[in-house]
PDB file of N, CA and C in Angstrom:
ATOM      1  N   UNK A   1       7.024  -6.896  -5.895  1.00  0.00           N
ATOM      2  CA  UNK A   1       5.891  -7.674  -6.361  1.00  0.00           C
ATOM      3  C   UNK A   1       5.602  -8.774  -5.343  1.00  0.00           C
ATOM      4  N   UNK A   2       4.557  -8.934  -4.835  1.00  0.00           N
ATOM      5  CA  UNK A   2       3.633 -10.271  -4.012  1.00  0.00           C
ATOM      6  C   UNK A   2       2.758 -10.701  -4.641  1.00  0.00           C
ATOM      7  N   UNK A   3       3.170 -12.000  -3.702  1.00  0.00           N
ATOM      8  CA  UNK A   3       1.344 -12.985  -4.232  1.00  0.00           C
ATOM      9  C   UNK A   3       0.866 -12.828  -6.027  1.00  0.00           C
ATOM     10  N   UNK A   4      -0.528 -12.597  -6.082  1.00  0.00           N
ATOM     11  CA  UNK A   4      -0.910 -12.752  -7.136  1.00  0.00           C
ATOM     12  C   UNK A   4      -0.539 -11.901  -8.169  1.00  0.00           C
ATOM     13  N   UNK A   5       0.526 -10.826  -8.059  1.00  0.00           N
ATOM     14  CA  UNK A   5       1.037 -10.016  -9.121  1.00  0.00           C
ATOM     15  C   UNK A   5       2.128 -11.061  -9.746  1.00  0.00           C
ATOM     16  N   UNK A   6       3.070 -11.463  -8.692  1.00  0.00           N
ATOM     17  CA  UNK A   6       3.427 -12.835  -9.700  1.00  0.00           C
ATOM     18  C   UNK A   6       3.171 -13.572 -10.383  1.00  0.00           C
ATOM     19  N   UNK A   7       2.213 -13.917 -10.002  1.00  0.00           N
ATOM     20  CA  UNK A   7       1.006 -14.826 -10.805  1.00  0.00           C
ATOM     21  C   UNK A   7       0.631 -14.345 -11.822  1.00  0.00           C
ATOM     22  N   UNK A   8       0.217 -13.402 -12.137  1.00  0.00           N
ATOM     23  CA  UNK A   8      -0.594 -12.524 -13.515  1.00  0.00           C
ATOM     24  C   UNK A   8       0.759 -12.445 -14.391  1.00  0.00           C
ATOM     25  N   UNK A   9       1.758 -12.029 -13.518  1.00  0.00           N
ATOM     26  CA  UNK A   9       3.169 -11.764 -14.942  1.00  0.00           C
ATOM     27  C   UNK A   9       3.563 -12.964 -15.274  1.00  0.00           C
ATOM     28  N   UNK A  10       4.184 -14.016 -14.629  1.00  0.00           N
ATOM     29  CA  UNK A  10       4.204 -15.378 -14.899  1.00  0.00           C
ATOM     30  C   UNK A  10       2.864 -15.787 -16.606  1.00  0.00           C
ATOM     31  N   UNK A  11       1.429 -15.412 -15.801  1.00  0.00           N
ATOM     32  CA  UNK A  11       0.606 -16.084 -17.024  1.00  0.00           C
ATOM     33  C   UNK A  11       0.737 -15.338 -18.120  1.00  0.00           C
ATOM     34  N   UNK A  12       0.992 -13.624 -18.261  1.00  0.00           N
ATOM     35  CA  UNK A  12       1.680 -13.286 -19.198  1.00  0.00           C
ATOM     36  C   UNK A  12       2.539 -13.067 -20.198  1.00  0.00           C
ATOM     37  N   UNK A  13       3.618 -13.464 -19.309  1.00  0.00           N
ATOM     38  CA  UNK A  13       4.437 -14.301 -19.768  1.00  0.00           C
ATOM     39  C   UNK A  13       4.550 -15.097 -21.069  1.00  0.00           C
ATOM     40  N   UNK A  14       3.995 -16.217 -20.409  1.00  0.00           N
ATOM     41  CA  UNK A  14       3.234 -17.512 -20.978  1.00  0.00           C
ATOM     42  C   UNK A  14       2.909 -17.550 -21.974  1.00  0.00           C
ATOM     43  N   UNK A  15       1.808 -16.556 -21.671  1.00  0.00           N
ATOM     44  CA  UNK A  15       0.899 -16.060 -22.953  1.00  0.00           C
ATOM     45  C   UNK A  15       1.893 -15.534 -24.394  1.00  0.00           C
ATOM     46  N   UNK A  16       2.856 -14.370 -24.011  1.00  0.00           N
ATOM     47  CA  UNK A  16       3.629 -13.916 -24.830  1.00  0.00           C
ATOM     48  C   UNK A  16       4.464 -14.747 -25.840  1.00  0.00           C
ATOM     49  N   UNK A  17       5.144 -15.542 -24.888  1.00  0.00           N
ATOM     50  CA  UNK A  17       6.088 -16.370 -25.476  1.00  0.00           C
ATOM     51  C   UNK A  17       4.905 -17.768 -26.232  1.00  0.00           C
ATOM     52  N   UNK A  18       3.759 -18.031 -25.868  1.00  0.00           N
ATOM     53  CA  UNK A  18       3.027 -18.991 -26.983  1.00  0.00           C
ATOM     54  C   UNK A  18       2.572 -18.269 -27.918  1.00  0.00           C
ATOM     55  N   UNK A  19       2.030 -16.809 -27.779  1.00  0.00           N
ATOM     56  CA  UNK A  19       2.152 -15.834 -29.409  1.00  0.00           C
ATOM     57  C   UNK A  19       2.880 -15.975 -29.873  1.00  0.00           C
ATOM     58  N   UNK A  20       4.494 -15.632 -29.259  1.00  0.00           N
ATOM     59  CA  UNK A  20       5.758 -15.103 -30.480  1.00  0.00           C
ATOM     60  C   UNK A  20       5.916 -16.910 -30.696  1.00  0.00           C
ATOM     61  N   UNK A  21       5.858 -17.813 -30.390  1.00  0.00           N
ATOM     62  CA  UNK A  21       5.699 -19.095 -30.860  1.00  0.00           C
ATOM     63  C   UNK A  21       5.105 -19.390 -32.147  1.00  0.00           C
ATOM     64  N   UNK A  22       3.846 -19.436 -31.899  1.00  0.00           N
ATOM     65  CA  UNK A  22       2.607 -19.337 -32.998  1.00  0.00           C
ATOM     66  C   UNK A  22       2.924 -18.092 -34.069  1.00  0.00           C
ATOM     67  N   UNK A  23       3.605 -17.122 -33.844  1.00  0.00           N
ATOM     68  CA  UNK A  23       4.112 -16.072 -35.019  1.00  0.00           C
ATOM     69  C   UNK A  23       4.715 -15.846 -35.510  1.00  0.00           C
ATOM     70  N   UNK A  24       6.091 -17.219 -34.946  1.00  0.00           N
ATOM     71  CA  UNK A  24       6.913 -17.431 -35.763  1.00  0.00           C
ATOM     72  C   UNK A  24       6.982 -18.386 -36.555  1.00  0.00           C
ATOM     73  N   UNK A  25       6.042 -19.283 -36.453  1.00  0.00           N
ATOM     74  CA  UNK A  25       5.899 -21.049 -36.820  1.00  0.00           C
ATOM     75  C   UNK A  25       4.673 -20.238 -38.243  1.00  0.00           C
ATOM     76  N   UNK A  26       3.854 -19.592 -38.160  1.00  0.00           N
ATOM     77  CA  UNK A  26       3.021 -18.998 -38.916  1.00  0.00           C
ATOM     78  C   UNK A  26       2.574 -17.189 -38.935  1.00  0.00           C
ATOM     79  N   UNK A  27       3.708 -17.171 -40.221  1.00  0.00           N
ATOM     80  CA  UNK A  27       3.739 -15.779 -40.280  1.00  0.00           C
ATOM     81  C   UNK A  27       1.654 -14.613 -40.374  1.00  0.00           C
ATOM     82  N   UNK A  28       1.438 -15.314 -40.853  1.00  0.00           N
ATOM     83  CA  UNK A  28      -0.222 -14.826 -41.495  1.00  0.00           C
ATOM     84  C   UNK A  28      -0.806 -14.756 -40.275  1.00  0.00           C
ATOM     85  N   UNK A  29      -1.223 -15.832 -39.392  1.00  0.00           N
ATOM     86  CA  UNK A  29      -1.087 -15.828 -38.018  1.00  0.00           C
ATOM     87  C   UNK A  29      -0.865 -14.486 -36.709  1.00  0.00           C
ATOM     88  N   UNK A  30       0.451 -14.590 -37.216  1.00  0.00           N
ATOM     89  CA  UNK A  30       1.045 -13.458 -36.092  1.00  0.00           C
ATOM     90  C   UNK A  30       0.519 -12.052 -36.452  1.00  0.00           C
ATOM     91  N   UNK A  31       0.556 -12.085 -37.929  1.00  0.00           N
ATOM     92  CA  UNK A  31      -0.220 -10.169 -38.248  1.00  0.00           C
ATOM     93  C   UNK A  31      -1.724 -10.381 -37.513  1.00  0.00           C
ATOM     94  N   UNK A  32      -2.592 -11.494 -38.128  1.00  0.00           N
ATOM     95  CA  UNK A  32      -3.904 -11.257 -37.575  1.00  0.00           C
ATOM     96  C   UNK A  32      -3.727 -10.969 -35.427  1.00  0.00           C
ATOM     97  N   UNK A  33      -2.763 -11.540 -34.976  1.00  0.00           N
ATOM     98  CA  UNK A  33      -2.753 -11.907 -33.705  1.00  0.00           C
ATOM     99  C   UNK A  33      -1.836 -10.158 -32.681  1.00  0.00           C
ATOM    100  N   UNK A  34      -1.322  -9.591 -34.045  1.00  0.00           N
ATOM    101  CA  UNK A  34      -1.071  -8.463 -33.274  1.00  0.00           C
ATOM    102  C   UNK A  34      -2.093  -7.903 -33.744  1.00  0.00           C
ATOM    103  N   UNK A  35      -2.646  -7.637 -34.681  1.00  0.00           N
ATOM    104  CA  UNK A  35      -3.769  -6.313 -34.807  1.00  0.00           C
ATOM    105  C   UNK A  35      -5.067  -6.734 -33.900  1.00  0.00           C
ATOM    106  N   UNK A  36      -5.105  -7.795 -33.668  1.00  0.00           N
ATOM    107  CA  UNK A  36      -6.028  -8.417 -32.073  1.00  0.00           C
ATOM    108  C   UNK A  36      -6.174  -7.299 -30.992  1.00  0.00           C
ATOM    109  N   UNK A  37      -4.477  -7.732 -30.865  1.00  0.00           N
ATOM    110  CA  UNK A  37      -4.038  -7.448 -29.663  1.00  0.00           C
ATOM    111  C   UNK A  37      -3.837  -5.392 -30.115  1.00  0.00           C
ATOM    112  N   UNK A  38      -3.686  -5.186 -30.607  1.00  0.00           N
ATOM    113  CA  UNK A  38      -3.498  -3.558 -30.808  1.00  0.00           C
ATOM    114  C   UNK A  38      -4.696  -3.130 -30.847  1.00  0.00           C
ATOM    115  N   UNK A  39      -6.076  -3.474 -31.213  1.00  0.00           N
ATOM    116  CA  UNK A  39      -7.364  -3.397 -31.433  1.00  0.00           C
ATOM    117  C   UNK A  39      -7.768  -3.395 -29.640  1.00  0.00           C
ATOM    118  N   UNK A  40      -7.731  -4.659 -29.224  1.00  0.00           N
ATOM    119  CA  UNK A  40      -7.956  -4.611 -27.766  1.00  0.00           C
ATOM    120  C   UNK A  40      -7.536  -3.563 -26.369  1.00  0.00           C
ATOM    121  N   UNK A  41      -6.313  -3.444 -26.952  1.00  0.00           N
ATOM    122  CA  UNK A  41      -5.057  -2.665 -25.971  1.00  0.00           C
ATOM    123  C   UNK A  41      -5.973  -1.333 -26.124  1.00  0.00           C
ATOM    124  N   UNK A  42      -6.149  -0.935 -27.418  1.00  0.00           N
ATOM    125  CA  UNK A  42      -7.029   0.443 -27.803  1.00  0.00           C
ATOM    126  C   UNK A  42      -7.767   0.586 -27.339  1.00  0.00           C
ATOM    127  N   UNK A  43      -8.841  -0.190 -27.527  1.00  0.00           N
ATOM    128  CA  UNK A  43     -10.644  -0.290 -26.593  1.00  0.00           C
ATOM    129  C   UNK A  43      -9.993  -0.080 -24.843  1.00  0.00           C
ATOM    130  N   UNK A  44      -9.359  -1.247 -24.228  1.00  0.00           N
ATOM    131  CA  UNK A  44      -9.127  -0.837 -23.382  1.00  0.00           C
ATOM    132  C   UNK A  44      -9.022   0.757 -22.432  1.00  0.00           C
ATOM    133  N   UNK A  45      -8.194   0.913 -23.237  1.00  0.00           N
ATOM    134  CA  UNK A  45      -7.276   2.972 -23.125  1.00  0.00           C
ATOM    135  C   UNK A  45      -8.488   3.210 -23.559  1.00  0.00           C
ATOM    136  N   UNK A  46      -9.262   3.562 -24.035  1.00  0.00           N
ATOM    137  CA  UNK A  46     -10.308   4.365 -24.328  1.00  0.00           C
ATOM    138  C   UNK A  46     -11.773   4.070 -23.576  1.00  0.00           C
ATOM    139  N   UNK A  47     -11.886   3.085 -23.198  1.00  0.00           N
ATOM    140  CA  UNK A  47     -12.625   2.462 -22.376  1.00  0.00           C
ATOM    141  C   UNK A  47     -12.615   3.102 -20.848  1.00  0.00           C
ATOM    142  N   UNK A  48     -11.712   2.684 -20.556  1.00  0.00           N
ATOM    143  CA  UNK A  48     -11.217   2.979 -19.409  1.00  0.00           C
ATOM    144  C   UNK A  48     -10.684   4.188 -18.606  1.00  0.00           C
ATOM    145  N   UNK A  49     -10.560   5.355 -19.504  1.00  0.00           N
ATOM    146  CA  UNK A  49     -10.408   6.826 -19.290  1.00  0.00           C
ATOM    147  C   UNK A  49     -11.011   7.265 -19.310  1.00  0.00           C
ATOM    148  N   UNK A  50     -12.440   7.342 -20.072  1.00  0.00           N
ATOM    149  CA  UNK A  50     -13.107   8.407 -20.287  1.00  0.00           C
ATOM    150  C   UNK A  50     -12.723   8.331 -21.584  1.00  0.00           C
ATOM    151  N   UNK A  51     -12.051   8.015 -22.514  1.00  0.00           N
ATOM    152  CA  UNK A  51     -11.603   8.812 -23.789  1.00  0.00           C
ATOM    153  C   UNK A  51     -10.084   9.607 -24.021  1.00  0.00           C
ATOM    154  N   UNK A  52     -10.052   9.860 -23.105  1.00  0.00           N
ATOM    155  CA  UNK A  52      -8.618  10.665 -22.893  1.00  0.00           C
ATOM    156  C   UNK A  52      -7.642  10.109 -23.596  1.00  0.00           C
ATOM    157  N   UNK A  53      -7.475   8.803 -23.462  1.00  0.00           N
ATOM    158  CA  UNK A  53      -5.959   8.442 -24.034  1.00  0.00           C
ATOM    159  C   UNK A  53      -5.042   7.612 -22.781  1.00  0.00           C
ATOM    160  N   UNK A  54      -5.144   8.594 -21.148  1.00  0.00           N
ATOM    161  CA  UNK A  54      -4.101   8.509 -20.533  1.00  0.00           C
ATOM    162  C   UNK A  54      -4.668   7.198 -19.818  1.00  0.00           C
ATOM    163  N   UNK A  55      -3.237   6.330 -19.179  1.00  0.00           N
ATOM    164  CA  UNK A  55      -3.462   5.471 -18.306  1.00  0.00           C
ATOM    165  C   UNK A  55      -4.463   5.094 -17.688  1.00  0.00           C
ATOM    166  N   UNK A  56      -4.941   3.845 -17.091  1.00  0.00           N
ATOM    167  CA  UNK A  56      -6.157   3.635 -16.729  1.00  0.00           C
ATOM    168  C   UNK A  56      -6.284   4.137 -15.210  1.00  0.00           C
ATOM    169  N   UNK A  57      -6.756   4.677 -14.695  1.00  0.00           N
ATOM    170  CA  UNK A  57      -6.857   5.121 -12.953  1.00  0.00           C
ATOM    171  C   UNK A  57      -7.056   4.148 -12.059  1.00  0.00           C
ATOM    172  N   UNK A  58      -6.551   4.064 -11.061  1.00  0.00           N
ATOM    173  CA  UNK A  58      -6.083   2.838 -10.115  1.00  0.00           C
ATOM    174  C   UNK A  58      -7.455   2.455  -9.444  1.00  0.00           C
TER     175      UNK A  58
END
């Protein structure tokens, strides 16, 4: 890993650990904040293939 790929996992990171923060401090919270995130992740993959399902192409 270089440069700005560090960077992106670092802010991910980040990001992760202030969710599981916020989802553990407020349970009601964390359900709305994964089905977000499972909703998004989805569009993504489907977005981004064609439909297929598989990985996004480089």
């Amino acid at each position: 890993m270089n440069g700005p790929l560090d960077l992106r996992v670092l802010v991910l990171l980040l990001a992760g650990a202030v969710t599981a923060y916020i989802a553990y401090m407020h349970p009601a919270v964390g359900i709305a904040l994964l089905v977000g995130v499972g909703v998004v992740t989805l569009a993504y993959l489907l977005m981004s293939t064609g439909g297929s399902g598989g990985p996004p192409a480089p």
